[in-house]
C-alpha atoms as a PDB file:
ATOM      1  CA  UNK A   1       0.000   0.000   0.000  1.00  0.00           C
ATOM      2  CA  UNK A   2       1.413   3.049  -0.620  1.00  0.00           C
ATOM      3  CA  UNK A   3       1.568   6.056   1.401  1.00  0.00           C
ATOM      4  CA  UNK A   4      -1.506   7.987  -0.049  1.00  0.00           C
ATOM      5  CA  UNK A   5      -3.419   4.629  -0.177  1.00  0.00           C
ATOM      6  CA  UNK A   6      -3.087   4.361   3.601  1.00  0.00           C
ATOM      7  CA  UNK A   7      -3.249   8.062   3.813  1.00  0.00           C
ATOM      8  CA  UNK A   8      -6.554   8.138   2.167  1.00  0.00           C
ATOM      9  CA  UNK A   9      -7.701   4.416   4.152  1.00  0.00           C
ATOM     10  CA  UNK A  10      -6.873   6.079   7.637  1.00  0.00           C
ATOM     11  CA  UNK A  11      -9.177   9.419   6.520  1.00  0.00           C
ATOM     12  CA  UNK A  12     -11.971   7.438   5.528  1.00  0.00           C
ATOM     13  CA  UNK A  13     -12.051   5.064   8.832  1.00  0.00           C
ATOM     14  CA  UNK A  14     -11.588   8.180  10.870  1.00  0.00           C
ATOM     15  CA  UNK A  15     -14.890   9.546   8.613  1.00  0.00           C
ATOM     16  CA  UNK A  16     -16.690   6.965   9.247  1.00  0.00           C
ATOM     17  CA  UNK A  17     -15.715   6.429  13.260  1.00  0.00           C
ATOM     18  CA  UNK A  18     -16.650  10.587  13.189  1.00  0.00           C
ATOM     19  CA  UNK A  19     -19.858   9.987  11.881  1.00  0.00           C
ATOM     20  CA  UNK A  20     -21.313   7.122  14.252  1.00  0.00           C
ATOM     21  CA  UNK A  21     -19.292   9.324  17.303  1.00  0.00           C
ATOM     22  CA  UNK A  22     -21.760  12.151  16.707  1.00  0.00           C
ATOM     23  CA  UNK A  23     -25.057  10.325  16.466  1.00  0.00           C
ATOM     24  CA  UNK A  24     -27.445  11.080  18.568  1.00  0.00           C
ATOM     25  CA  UNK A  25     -31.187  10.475  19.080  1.00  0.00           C
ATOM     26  CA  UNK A  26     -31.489  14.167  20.520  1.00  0.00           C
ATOM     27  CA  UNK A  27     -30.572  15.548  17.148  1.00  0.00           C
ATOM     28  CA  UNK A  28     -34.412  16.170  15.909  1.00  0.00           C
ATOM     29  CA  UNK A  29     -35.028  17.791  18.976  1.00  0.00           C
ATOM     30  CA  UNK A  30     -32.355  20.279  19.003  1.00  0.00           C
ATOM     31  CA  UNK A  31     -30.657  19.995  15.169  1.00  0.00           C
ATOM     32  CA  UNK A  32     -28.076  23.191  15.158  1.00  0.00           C
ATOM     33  CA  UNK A  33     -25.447  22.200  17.673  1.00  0.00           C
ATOM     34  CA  UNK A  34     -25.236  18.943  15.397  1.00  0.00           C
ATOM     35  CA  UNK A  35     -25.411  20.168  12.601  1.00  0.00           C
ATOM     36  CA  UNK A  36     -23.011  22.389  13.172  1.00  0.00           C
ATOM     37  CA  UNK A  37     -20.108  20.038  15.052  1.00  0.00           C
ATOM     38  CA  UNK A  38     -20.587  18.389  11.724  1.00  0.00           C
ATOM     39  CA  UNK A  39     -19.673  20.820   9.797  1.00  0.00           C
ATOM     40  CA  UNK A  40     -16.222  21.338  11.030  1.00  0.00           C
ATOM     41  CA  UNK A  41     -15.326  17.670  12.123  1.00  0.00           C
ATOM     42  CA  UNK A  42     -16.640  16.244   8.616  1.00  0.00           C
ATOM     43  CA  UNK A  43     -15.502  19.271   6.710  1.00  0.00           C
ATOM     44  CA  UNK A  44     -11.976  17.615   4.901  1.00  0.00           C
ATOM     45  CA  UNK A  45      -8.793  18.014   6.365  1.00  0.00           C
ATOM     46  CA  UNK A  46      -5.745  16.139   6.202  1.00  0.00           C
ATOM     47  CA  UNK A  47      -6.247  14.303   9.069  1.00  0.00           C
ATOM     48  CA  UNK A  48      -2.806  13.737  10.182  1.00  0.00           C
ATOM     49  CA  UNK A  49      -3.193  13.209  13.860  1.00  0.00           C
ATOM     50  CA  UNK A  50      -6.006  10.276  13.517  1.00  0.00           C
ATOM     51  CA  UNK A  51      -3.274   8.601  11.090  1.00  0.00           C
ATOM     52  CA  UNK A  52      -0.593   8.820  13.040  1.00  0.00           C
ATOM     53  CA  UNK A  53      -2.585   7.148  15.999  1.00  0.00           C
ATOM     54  CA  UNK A  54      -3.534   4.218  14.239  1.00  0.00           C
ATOM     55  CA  UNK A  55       0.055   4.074  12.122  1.00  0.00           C
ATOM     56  CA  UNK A  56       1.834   4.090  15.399  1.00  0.00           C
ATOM     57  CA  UNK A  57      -0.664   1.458  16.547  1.00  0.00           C
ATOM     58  CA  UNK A  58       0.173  -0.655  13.575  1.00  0.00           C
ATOM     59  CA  UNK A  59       3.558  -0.485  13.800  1.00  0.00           C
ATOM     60  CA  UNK A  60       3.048  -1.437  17.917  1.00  0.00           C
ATOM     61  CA  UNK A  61       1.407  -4.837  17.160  1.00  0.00           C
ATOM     62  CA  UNK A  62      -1.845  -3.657  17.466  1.00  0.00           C
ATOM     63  CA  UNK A  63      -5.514  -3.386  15.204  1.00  0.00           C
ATOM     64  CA  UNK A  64      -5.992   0.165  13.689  1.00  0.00           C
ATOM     65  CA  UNK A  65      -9.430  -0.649  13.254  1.00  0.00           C
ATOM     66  CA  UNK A  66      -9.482  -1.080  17.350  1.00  0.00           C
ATOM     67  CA  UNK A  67      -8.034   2.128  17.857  1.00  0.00           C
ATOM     68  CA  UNK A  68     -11.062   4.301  15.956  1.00  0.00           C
ATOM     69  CA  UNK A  69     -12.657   5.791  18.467  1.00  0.00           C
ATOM     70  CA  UNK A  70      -9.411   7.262  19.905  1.00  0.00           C
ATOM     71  CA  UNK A  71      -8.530   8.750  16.805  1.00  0.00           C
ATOM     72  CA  UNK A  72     -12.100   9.807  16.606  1.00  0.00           C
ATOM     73  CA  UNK A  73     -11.190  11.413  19.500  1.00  0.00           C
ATOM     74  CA  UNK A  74      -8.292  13.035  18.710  1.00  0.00           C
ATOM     75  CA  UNK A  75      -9.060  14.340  16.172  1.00  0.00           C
ATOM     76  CA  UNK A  76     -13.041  15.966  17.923  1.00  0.00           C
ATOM     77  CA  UNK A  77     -10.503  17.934  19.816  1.00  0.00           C
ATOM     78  CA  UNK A  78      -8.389  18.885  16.912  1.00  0.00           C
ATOM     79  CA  UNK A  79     -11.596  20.235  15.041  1.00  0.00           C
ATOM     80  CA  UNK A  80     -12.410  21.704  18.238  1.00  0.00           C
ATOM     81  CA  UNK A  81      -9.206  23.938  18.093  1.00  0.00           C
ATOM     82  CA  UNK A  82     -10.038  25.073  15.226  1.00  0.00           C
ATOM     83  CA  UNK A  83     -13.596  26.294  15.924  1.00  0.00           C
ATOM     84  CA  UNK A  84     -12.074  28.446  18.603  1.00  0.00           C
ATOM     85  CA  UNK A  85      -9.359  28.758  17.189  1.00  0.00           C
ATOM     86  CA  UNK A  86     -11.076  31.008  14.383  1.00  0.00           C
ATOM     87  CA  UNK A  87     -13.427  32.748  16.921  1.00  0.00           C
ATOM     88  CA  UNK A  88     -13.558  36.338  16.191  1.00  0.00           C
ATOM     89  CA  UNK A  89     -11.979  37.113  19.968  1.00  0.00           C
ATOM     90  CA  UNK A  90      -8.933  34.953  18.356  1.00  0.00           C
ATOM     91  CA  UNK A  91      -8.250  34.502  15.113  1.00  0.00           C
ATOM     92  CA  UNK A  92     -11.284  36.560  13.198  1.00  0.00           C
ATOM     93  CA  UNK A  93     -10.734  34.088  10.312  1.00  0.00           C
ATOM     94  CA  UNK A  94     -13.501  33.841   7.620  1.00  0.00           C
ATOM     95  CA  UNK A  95     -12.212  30.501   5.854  1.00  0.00           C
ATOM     96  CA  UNK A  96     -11.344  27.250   7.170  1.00  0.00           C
ATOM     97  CA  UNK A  97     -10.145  24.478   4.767  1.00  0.00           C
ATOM     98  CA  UNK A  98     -11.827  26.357   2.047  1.00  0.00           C
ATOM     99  CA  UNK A  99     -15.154  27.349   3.310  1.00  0.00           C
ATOM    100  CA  UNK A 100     -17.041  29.619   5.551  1.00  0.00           C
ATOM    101  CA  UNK A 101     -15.779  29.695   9.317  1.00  0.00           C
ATOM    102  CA  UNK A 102     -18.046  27.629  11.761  1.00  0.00           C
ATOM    103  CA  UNK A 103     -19.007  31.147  13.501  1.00  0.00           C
ATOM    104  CA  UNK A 104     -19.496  32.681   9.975  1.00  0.00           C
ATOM    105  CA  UNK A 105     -22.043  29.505   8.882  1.00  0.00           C
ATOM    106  CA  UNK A 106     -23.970  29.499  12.414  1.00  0.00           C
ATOM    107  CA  UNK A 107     -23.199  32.226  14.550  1.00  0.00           C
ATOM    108  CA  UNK A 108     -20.758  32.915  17.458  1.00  0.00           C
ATOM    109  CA  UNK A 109     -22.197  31.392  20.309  1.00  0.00           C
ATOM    110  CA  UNK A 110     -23.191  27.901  18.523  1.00  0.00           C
ATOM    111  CA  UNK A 111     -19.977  27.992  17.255  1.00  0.00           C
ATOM    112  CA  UNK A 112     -18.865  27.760  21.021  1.00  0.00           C
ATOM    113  CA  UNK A 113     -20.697  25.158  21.697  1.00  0.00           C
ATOM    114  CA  UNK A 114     -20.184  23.229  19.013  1.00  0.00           C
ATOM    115  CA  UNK A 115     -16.473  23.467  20.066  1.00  0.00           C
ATOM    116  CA  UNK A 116     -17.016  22.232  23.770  1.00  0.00           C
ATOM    117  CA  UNK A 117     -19.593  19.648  22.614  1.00  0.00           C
ATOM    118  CA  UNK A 118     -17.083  17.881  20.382  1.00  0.00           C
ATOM    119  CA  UNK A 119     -14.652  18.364  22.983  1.00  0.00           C
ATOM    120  CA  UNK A 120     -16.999  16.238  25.787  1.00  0.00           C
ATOM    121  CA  UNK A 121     -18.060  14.068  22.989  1.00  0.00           C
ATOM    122  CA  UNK A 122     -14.031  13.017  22.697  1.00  0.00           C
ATOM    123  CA  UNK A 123     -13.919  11.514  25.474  1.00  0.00           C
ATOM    124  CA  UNK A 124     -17.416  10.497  25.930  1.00  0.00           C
ATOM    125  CA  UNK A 125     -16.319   8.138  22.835  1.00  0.00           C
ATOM    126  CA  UNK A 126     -12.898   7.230  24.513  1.00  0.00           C
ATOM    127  CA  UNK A 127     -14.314   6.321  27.711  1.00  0.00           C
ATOM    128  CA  UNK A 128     -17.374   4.528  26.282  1.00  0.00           C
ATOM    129  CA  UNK A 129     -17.642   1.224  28.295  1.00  0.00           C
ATOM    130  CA  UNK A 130     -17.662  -0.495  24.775  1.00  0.00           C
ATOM    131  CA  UNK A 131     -14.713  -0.145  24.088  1.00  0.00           C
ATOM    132  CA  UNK A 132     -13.563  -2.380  27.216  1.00  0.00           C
ATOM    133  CA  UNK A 133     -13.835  -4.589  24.418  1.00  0.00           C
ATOM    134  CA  UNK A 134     -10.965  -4.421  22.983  1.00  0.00           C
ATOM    135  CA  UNK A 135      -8.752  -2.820  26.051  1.00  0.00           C
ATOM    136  CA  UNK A 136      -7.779  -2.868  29.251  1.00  0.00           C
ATOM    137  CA  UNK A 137      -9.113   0.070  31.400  1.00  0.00           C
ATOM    138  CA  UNK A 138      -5.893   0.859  32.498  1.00  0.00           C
ATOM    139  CA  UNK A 139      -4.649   1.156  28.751  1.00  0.00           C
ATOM    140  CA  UNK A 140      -8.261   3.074  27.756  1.00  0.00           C
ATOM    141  CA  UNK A 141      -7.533   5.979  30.831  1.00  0.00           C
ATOM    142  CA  UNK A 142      -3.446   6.170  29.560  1.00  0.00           C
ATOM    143  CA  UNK A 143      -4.425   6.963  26.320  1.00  0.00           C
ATOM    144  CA  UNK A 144      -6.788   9.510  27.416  1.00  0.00           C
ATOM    145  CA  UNK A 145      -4.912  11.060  29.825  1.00  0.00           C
ATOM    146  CA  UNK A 146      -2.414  11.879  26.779  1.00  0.00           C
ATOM    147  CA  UNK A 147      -4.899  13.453  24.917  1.00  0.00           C
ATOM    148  CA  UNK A 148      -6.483  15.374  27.949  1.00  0.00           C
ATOM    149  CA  UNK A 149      -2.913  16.794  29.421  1.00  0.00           C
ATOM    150  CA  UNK A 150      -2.069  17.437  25.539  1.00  0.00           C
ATOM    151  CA  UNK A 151      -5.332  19.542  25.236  1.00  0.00           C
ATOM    152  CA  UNK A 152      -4.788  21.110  28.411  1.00  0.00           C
ATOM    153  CA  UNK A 153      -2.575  24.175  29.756  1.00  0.00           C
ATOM    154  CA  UNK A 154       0.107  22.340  29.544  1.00  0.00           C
ATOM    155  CA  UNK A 155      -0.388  22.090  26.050  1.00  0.00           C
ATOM    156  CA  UNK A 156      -2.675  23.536  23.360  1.00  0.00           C
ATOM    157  CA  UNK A 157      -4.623  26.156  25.181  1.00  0.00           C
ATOM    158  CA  UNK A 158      -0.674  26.671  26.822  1.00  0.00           C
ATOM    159  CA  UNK A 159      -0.182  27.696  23.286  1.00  0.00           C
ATOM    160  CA  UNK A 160      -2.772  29.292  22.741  1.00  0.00           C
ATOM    161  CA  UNK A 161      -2.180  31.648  24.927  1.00  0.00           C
ATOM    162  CA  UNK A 162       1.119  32.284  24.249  1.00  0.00           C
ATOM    163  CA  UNK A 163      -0.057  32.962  20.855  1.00  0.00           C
ATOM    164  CA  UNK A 164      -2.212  35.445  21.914  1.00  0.00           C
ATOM    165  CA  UNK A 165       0.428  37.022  24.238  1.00  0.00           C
ATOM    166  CA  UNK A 166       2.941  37.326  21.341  1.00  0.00           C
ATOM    167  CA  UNK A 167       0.462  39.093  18.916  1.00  0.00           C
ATOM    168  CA  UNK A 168       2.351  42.187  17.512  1.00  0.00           C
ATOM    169  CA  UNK A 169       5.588  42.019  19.072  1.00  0.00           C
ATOM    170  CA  UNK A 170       8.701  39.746  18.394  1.00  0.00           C
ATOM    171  CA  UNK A 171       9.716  36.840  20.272  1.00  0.00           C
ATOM    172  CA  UNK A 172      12.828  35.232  20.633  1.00  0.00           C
ATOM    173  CA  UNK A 173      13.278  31.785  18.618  1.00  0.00           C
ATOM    174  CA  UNK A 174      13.283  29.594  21.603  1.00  0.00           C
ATOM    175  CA  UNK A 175       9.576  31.084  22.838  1.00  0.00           C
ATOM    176  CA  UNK A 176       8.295  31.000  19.309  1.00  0.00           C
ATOM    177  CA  UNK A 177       9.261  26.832  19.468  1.00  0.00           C
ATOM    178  CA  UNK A 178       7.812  26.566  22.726  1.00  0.00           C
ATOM    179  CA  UNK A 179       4.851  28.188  21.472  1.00  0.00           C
ATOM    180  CA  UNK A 180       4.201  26.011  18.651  1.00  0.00           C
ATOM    181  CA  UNK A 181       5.459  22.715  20.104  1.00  0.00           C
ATOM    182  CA  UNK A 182       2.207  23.524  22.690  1.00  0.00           C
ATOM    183  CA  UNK A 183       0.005  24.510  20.293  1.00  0.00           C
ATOM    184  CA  UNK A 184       0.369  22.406  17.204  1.00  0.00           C
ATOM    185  CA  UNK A 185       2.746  19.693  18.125  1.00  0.00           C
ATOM    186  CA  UNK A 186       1.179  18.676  21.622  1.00  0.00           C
ATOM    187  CA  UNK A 187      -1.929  16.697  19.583  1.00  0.00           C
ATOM    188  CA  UNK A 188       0.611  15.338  17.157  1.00  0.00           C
ATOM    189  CA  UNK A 189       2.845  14.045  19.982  1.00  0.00           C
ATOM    190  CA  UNK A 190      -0.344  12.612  22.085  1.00  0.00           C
ATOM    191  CA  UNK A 191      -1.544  10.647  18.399  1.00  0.00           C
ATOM    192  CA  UNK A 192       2.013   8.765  18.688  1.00  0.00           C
ATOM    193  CA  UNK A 193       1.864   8.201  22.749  1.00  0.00           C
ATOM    194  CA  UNK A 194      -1.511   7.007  22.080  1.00  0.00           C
ATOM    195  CA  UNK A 195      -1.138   4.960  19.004  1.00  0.00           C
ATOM    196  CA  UNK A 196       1.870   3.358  21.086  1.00  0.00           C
ATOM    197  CA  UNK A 197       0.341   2.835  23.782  1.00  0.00           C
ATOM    198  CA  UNK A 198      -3.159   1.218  22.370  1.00  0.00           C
ATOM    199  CA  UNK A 199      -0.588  -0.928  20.487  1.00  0.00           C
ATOM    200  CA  UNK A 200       0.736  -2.781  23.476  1.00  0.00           C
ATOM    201  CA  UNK A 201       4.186  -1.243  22.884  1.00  0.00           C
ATOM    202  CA  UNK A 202       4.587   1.759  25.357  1.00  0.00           C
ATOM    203  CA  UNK A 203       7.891   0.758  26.676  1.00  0.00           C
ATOM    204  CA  UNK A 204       9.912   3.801  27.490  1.00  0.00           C
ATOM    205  CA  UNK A 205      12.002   3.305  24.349  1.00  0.00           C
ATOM    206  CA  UNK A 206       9.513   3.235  22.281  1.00  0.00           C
ATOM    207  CA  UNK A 207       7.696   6.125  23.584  1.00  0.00           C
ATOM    208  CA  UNK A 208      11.029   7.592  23.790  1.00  0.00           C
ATOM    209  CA  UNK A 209      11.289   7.735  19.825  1.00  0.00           C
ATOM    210  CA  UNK A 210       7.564   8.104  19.054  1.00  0.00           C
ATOM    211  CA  UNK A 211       7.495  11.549  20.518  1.00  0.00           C
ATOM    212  CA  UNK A 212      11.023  12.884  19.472  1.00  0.00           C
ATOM    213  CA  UNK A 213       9.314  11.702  15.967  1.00  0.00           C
ATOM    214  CA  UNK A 214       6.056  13.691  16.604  1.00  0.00           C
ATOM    215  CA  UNK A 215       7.890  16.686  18.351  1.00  0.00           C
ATOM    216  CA  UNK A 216      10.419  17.102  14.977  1.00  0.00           C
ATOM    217  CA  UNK A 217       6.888  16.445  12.610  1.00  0.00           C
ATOM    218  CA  UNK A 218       5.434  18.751  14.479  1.00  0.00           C
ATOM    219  CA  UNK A 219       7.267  21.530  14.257  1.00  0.00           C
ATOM    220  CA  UNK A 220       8.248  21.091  10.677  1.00  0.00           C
ATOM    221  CA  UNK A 221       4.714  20.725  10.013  1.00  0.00           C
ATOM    222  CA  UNK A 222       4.137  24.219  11.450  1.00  0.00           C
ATOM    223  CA  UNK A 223       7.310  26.129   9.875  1.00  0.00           C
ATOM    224  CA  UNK A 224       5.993  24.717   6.576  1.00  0.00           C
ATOM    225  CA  UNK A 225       2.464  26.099   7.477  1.00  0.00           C
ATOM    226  CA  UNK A 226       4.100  29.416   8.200  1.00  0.00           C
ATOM    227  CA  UNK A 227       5.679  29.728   4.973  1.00  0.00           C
ATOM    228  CA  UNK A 228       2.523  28.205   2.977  1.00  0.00           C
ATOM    229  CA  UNK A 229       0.614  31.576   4.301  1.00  0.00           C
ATOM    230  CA  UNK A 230       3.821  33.905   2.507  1.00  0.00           C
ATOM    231  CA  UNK A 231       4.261  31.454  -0.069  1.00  0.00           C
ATOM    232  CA  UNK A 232       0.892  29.225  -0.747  1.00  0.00           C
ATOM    233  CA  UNK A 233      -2.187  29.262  -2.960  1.00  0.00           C
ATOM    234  CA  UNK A 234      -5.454  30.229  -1.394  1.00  0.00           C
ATOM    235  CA  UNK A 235      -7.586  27.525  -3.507  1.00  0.00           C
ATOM    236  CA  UNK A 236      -4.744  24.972  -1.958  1.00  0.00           C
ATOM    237  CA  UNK A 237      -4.216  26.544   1.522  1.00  0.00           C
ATOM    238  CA  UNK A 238      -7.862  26.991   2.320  1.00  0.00           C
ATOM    239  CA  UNK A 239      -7.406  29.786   4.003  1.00  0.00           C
ATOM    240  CA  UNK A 240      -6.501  33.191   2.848  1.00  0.00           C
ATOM    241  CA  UNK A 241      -2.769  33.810   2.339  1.00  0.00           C
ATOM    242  CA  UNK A 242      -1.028  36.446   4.417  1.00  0.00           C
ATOM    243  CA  UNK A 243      -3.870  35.972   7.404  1.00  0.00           C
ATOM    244  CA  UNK A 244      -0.953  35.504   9.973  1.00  0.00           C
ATOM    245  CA  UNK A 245       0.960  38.696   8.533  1.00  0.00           C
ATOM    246  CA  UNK A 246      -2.399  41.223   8.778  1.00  0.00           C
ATOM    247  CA  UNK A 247      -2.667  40.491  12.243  1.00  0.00           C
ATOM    248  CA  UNK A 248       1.104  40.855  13.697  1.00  0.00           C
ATOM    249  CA  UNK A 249       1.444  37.269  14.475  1.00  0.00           C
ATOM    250  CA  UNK A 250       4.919  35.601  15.309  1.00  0.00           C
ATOM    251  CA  UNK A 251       5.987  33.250  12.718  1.00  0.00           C
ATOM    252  CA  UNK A 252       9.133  31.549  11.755  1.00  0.00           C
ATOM    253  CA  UNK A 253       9.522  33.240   7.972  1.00  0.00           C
ATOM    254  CA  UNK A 254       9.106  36.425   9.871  1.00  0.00           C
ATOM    255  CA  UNK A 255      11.529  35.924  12.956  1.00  0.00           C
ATOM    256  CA  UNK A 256      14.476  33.775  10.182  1.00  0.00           C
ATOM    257  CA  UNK A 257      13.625  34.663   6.771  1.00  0.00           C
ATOM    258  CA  UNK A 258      11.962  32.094   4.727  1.00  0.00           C
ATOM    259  CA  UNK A 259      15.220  30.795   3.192  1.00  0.00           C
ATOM    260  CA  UNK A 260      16.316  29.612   6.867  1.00  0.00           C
ATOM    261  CA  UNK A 261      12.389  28.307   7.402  1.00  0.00           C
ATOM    262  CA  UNK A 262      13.255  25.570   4.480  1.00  0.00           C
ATOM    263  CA  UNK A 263      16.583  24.454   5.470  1.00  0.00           C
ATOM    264  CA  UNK A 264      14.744  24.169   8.936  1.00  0.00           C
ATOM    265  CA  UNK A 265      11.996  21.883   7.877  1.00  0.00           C
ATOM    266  CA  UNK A 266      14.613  19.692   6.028  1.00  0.00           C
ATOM    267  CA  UNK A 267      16.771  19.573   9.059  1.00  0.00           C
ATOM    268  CA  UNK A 268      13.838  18.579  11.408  1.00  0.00           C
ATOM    269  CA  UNK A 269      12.132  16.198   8.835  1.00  0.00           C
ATOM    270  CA  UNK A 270      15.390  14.135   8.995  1.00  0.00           C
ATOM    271  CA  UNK A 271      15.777  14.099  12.399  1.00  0.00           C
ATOM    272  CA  UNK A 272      11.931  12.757  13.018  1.00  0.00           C
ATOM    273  CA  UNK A 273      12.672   9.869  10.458  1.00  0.00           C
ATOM    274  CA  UNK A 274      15.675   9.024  12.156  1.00  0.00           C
ATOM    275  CA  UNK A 275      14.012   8.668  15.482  1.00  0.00           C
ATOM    276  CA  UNK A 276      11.703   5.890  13.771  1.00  0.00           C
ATOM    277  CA  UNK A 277      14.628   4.199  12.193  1.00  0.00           C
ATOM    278  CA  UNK A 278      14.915   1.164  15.030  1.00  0.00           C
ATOM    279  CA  UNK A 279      10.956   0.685  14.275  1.00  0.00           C
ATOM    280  CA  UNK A 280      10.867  -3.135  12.320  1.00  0.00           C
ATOM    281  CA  UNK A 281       8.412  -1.296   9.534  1.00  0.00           C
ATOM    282  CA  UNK A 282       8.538   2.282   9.550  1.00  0.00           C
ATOM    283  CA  UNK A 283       8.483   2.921   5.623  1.00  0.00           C
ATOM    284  CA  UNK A 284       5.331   4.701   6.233  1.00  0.00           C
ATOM    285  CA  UNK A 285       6.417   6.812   8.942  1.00  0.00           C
ATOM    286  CA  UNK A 286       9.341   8.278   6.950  1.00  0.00           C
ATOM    287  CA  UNK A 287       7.211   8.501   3.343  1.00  0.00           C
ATOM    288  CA  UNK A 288       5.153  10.573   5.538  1.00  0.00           C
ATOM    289  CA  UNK A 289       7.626  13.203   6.808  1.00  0.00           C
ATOM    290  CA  UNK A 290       8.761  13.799   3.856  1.00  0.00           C
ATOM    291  CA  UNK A 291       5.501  13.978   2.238  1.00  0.00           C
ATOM    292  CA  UNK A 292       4.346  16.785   4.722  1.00  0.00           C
ATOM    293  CA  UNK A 293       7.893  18.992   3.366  1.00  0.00           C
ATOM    294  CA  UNK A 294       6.678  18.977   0.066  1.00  0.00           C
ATOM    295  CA  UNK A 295       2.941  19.499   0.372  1.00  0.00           C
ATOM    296  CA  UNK A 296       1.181  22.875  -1.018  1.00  0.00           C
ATOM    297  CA  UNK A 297      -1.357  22.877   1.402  1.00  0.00           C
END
């Protein structure tokens, strides 16, 4: 299988665990707040943090198909992010992977809550005593206790507010890391601890190179995003290019110079696939960090 294959195979089982995760018999009695958490959680996206849960899963010894409603989860509190994320007392952004906002579509405040109910939903479908089925509660509450410290202020809304904080002034490199490695990275690195861990192969090794992979990802994965808002195409980007720029925001092009930004994602791209290298099959692990350099969107 080849890496878009499994790519595309791990979007479409994280579709389809997203769509029975936010069933509900309430929804023809109050139809919005669905409505609208479904409009942002099955709106596209590339989905890399629900792959890279059930990769690292794979690669672990265990079922990927097992694993859905974790990545389900994951990536309920990803979409979440973003709701807020592009909040007018935030962001203010109008497009979000190519369409209309969430608060643009259906209004500020069910745009709230249609960020904290797919947050609650997360780990209503993590903690769901189904799937006892397949694991251990010991191994169901360690995988959810990544994604809830990663989530937390320790991590994303850490970032978050950091963000916030750094609006229209410059920061020094090693706050502008710390920044990002919080607020984008900290969901990438709890997708490997978890995949690991609902694998059966948490060992501190392993979990040892699983999140020095995901850390290095991560923050290539945001330096490129950086320089795809200088350097990208709106109908590609999905969002309009510039955005960070108009509003003052710290990025790596503008604290290095986008020259410095490329050699950058090269340098940490090699470093996350040799952190996988002692991993028996890791092919897809690698294709993918070097995919994620080269993408135009």
């Amino acid at each position: 299988m080849t890496l878009i294959e499994r790519l595309d195979a791990y979007a479409k089982m994280t579709e389809s665990a997203l769509e029975a995760a936010l069933a509900s018999p309430n929804e023809a009695t109050y139809p919005a707040i669905f409505k609208a958490a479904r409009y942002s959680a099955l709106g596209g996206g590339k989905r890399l943090r629900p792959s890279l849960l059930l990769e690292f899963c794979r690669v672990c010894g265990g079922t990927p198909e097992k694993a859905l409603p974790f990545a389900a989860a994951l990536e309920m509190v990803h979409t979440y992010s973003l709701i807020h994320d592009d909040l007018p007392c935030m962001d203010d952004d109008d497009l979000r992977r190519g369409k209309p906002t969430n608060h643009k579509v259906f209004g500020e405040a069910t745009a709230v809550l249609a960020g904290d109910a797919l947050f609650n939903r997360a780990f209503e479908t993590m903690l769901d005593p189904a799937v006892l089925q397949d694991f251990s509660a010991e191994t169901v509450l360690r995988a959810a206790g990544y994604l809830a410290r990663a989530a937390g202020m320790d991590g994303m809304i850490g970032g978050q507010a950091l963000d916030l904080d750094s609006e229209g002034r410059r920061i020094p490199q090693d706050m502008l890391m710390q920044l990002q490695r919080l607020k984008t990275g900290c969901l990438i690195k709890a997708g490997a601890q978890m995949g690991c861990t609902l694998g059966g192969r948490a060992d501190a090794e392993t979990l040892e190179a699983a999140e020095r992979y995901a850390d290095s990802l991560g923050l290539a994965f945001q330096i490129e995003d950086d320089l795809l808002d200088i350097e990208g195409d709106i109908t590609r980007f999905g969002k309009p290019i510039g955005s960070d720029a108009d509003k003052s925001k710290a990025t790596f092009p503008s604290l290095l110079g986008a020259e410095r930004c490329h050699a950058l994602v090269r340098e940490l791209t090699d470093d996350a696939i040799r952190a996988v290298q002692h991993f028996p099959d890791h092919a897809f692990l690698a294709d993918l960090a070097n995919f994620l350099v080269s993408r135009d969107y």
